[in-house]
C-alpha atoms as a PDB file:
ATOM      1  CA  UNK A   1      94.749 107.274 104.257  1.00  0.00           C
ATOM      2  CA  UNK A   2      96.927 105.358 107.102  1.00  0.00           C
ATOM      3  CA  UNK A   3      99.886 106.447 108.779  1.00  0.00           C
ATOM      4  CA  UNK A   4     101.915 103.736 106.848  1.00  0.00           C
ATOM      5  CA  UNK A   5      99.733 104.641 103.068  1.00  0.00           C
ATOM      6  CA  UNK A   6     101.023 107.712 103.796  1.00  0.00           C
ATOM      7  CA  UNK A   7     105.021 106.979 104.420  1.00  0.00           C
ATOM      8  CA  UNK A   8     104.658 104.517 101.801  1.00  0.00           C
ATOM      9  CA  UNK A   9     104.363 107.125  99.260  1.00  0.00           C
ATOM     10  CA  UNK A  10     107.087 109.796 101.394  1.00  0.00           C
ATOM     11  CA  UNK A  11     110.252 107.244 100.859  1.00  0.00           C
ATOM     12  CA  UNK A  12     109.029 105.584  97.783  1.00  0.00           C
ATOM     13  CA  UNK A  13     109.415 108.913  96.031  1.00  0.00           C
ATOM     14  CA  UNK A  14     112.817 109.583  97.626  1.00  0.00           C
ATOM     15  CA  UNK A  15     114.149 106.124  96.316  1.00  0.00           C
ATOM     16  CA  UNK A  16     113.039 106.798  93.103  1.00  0.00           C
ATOM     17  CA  UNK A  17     114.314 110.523  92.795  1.00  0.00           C
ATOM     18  CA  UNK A  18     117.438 108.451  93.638  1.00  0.00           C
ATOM     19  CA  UNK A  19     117.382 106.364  91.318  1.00  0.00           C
ATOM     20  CA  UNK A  20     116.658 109.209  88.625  1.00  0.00           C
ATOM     21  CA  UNK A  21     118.987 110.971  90.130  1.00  0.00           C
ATOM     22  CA  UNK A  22     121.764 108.725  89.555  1.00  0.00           C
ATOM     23  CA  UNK A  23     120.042 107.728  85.596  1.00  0.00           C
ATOM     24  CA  UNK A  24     120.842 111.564  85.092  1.00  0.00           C
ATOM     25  CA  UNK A  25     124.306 111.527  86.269  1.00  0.00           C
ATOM     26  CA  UNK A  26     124.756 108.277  83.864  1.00  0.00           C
ATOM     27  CA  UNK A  27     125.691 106.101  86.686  1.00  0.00           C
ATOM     28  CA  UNK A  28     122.477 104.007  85.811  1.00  0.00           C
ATOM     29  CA  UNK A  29     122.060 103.314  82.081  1.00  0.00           C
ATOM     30  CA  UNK A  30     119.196 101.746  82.086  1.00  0.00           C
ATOM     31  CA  UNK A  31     116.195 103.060  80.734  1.00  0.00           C
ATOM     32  CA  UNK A  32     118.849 106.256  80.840  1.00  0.00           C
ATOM     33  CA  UNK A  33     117.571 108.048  77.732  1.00  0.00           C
ATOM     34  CA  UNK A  34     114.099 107.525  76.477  1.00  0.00           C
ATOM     35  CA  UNK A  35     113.707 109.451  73.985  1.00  0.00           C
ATOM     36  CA  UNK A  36     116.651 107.982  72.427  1.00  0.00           C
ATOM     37  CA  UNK A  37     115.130 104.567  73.003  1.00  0.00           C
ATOM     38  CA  UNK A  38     111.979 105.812  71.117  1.00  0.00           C
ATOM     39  CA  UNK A  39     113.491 106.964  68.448  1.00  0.00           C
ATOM     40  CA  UNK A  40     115.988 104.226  67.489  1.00  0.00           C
ATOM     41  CA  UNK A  41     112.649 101.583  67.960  1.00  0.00           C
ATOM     42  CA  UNK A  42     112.890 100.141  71.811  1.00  0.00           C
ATOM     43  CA  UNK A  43     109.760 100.014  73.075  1.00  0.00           C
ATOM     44  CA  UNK A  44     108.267  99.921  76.828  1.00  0.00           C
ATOM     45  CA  UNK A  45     104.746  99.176  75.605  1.00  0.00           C
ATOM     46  CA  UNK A  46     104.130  95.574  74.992  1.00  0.00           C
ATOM     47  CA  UNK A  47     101.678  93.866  72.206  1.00  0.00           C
ATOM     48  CA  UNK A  48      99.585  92.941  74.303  1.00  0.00           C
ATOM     49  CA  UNK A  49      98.966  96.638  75.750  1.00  0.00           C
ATOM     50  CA  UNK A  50      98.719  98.307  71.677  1.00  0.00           C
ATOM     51  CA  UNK A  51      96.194  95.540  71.406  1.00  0.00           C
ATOM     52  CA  UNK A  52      94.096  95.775  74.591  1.00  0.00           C
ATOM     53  CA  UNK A  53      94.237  99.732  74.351  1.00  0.00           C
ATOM     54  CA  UNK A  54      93.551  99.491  70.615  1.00  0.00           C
ATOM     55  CA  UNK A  55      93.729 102.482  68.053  1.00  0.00           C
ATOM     56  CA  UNK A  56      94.558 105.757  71.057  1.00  0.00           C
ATOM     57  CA  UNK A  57      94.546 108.439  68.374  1.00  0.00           C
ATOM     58  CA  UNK A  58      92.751 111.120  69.428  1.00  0.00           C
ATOM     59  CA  UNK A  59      91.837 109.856  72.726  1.00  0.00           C
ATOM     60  CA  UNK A  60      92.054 111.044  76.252  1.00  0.00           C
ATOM     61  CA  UNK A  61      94.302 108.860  77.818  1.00  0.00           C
ATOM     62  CA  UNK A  62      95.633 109.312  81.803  1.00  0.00           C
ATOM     63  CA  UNK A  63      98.580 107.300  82.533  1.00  0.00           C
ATOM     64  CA  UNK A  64      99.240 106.765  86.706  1.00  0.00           C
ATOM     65  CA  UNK A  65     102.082 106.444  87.782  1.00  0.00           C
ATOM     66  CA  UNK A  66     103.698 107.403  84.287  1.00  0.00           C
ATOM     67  CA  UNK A  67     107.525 107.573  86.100  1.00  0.00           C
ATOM     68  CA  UNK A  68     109.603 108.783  82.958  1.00  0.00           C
ATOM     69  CA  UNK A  69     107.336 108.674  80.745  1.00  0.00           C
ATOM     70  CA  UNK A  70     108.440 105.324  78.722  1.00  0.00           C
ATOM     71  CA  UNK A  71     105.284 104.560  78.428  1.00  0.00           C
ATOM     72  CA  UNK A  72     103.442 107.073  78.604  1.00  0.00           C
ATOM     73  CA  UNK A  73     105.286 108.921  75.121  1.00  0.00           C
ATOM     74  CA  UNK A  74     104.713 105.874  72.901  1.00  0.00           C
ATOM     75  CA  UNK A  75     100.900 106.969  73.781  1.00  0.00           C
ATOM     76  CA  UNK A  76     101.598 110.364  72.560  1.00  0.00           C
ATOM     77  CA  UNK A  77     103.728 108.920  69.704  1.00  0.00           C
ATOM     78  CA  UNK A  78     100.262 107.134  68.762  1.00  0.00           C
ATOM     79  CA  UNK A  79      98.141 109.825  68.948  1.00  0.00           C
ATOM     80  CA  UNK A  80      97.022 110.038  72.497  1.00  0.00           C
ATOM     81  CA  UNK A  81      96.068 113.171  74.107  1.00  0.00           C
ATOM     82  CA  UNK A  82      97.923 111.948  77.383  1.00  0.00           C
ATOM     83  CA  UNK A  83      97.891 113.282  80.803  1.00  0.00           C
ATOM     84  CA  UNK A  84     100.840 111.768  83.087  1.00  0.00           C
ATOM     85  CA  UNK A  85     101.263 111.797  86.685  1.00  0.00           C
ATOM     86  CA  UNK A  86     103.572 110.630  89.265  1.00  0.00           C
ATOM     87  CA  UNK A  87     105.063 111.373  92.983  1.00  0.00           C
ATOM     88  CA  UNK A  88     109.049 112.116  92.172  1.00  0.00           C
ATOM     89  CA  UNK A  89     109.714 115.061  90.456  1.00  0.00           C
ATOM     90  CA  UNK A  90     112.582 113.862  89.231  1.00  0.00           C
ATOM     91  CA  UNK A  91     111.112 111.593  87.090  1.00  0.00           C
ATOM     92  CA  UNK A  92     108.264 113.791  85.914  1.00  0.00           C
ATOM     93  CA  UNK A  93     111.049 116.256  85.697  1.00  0.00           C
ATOM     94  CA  UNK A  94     112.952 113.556  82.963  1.00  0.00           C
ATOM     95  CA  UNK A  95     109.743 112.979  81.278  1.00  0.00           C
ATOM     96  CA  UNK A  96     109.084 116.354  80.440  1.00  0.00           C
ATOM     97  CA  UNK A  97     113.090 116.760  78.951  1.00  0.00           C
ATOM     98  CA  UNK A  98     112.264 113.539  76.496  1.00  0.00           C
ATOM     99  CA  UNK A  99     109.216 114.633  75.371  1.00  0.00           C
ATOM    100  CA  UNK A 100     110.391 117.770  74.429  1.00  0.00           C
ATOM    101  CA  UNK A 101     113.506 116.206  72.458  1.00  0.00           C
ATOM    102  CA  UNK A 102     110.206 114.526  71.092  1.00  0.00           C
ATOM    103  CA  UNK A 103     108.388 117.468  70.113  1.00  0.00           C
ATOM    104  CA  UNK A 104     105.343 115.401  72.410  1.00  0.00           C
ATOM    105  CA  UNK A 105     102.895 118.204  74.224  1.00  0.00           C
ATOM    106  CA  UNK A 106     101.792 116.487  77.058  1.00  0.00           C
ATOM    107  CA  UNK A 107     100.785 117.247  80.327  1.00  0.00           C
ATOM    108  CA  UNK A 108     102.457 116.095  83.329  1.00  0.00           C
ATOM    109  CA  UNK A 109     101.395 116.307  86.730  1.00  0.00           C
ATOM    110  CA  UNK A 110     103.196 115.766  90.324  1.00  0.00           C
ATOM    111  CA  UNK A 111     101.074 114.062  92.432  1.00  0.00           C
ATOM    112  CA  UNK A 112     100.393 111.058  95.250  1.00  0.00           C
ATOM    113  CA  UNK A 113      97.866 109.281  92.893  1.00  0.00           C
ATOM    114  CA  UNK A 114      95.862 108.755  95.613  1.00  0.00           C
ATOM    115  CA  UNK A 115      95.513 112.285  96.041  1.00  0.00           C
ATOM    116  CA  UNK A 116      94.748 113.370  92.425  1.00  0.00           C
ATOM    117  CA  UNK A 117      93.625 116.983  91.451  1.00  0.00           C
ATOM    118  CA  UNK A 118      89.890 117.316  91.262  1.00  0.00           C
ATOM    119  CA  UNK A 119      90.067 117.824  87.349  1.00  0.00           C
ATOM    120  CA  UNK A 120      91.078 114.755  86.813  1.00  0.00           C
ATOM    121  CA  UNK A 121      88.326 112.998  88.372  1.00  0.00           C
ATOM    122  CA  UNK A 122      85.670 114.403  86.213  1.00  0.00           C
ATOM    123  CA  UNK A 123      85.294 111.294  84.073  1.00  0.00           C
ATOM    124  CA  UNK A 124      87.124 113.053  80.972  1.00  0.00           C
ATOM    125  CA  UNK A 125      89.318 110.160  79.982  1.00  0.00           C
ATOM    126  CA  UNK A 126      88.488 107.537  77.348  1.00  0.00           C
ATOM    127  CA  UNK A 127      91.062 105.157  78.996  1.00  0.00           C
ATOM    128  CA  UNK A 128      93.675 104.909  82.620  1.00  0.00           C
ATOM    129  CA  UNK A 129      96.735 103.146  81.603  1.00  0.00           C
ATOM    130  CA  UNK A 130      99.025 102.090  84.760  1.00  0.00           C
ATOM    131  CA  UNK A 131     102.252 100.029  84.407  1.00  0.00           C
ATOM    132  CA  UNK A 132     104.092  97.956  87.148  1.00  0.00           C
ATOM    133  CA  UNK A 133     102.397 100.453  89.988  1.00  0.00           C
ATOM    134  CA  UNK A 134     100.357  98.269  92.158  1.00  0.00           C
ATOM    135  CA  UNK A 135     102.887  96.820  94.473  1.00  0.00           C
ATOM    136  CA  UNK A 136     103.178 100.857  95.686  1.00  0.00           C
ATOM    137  CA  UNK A 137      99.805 101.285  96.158  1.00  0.00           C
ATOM    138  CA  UNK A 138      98.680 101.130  99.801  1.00  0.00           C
ATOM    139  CA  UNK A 139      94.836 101.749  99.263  1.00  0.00           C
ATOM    140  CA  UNK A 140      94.110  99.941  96.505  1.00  0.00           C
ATOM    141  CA  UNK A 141      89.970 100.827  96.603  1.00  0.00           C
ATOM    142  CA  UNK A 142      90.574 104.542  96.699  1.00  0.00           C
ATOM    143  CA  UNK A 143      92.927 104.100  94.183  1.00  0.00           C
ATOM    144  CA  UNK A 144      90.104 102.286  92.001  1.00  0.00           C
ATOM    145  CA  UNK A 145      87.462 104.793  92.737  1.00  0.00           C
ATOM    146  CA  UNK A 146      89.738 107.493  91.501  1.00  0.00           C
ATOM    147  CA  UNK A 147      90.440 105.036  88.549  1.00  0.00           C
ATOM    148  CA  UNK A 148      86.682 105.336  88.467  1.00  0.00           C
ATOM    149  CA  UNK A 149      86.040 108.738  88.842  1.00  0.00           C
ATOM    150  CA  UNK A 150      88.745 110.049  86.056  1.00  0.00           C
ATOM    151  CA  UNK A 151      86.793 107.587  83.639  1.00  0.00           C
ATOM    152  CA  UNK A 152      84.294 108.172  80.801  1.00  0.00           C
ATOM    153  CA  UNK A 153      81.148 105.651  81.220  1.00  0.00           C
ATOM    154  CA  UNK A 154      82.575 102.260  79.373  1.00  0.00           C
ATOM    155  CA  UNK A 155      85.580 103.830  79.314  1.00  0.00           C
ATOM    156  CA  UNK A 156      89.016 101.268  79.738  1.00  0.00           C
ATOM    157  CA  UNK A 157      91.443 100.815  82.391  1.00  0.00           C
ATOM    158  CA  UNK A 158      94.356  98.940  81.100  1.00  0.00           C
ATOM    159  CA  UNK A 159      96.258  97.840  84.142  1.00  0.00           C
ATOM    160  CA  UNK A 160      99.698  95.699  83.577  1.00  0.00           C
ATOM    161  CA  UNK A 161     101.876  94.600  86.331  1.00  0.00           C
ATOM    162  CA  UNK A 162     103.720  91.474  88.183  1.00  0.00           C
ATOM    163  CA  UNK A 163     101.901  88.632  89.845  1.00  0.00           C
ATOM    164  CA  UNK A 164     103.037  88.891  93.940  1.00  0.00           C
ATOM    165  CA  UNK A 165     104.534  85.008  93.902  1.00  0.00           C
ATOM    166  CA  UNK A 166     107.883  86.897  92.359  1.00  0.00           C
ATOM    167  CA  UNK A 167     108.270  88.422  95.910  1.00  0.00           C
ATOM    168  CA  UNK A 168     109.388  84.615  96.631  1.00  0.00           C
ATOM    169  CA  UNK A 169     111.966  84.326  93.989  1.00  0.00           C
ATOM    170  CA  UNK A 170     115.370  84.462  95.583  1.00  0.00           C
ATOM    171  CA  UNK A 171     117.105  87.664  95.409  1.00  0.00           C
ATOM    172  CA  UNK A 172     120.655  86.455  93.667  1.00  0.00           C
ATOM    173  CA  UNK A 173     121.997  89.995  95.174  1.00  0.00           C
ATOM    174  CA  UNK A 174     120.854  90.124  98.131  1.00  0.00           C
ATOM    175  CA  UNK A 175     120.443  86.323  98.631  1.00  0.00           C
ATOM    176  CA  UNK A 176     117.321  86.049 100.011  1.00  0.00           C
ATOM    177  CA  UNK A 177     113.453  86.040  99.045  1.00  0.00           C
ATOM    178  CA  UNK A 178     111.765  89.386  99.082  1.00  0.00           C
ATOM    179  CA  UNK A 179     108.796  87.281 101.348  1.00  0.00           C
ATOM    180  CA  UNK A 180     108.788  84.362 103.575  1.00  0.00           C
ATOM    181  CA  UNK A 181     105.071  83.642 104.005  1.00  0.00           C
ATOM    182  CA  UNK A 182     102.483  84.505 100.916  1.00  0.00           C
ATOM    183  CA  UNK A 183      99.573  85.156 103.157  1.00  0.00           C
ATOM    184  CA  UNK A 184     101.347  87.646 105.463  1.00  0.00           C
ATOM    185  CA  UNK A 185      99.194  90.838 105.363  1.00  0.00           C
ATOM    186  CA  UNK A 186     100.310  94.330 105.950  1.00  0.00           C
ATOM    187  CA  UNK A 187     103.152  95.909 104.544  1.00  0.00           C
ATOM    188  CA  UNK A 188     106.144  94.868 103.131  1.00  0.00           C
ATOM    189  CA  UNK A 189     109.284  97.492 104.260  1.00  0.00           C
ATOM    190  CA  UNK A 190     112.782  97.440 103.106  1.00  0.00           C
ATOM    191  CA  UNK A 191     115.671  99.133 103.419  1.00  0.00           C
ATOM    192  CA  UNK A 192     118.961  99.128 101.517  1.00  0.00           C
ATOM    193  CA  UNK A 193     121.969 101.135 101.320  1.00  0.00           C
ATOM    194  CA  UNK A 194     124.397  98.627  99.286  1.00  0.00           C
ATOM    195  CA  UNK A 195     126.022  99.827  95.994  1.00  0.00           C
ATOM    196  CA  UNK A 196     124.238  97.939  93.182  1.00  0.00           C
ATOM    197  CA  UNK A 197     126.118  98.135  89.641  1.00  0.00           C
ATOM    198  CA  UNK A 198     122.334  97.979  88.552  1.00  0.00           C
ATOM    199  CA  UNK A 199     120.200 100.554  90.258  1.00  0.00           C
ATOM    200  CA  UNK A 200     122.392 101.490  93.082  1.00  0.00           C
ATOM    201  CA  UNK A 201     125.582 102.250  92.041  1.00  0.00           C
ATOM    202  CA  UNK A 202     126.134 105.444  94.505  1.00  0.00           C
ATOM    203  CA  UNK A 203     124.943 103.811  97.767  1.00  0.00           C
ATOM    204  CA  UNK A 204     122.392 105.625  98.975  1.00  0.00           C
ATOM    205  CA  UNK A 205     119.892 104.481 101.587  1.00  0.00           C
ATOM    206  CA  UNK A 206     117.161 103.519  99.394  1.00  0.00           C
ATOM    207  CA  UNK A 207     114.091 102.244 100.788  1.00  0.00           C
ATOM    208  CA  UNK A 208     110.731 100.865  99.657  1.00  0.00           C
ATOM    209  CA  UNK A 209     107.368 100.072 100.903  1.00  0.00           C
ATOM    210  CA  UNK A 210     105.568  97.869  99.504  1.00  0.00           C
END
């Protein structure tokens, strides 16, 4: 991977540790407690992924870049024999608290997941379910080939995420477009250290690489 792959994934993970960080100490409520959520009915999983993934149960089912595990436990909840992985142990950390409120067994890995372990790239999984992940991916081939690799032949990757024309919609907080030009290439770096009442409420220097 480059140089800048490889930061990419370095301060990504230390904003979001942040933000879970500050979810734990209840200064973010959203998304705060999951498996509350789950259990009073909220749902992270949309229609159109239940119907696209179709009936889970008993399936192998890897979930990349599975954050707190939103997601990834309404898979379990459905039958799923799920494997979860993401970067900040923090979150990973918070997944594994709500799915044992739960009483979910699930296995969840810390990882870059474009350096995942060799056993899950021996083409075990029935489907690779990924949420809202793309914009953090720097290699998106390798990332593919591993997507690849982890997959049973005719297997399903279900892939959801935002389309990259929302990187022009003005910013009301920080007053400003996230991009100027839609064809620049390369990455897209920024930093931030302003409280946000939203996801920022302590201040810390937050940055992300996109």
């Amino acid at each position: 991977m480059s140089e800048i792959t490889d930061r990419a994934a370095e301060v990504n993970r230390s904003t979001w540790d942040s933000i879970r960080r500050q979810r734990d100490e209840g200064l973010i409520q959203k998304h705060h407690d999951i498996a509350a959520n789950i259990l009073t009915g909220k749902t992270c999983l949309s229609p159109e992924q239940r119907s696209l993934a179709g009936d889970v149960a008993g399936k192998r089912m890897l979930d990349l870049g599975c954050g707190d595990g939103c997601e990834l436990l309404e898979w379990a909840r459905a039958g799923a024999q799920i494997v979860g992985v993401d970067n900040s142990p923090r979150q990973v950390a918070a997944a594994q608290r709500s799915a044992q409120k739960l009483g979910i067994s699930c296995e969840l890995i810390v990882a870059n997941i474009l350096q995942l372990p060799e056993h899950l790239l021996q083409g075990d999984f029935d489907l690779v379910f990924s949420s809202w992940v793309t914009a953090w991916i720097g290699d998106l081939n390798r990332w593919f080939r591993s997507v690849y690799l982890a997959l049973k032949p005719g297997g399903i990757f279900l892939l959801s995420g935002g389309h990259p024309v929302t990187g022009f919609v003005s910013d009301q907080q920080r007053g400003k477009s996230y991009r100027d030009n839609y064809f620049a290439e390369g990455p897209f770096i920024e930093e931030d250290s302003r409280a946000s009442s939203e996801w920022n409420p302590s201040g810390d220097v937050q940055t992300t690489i996109e």
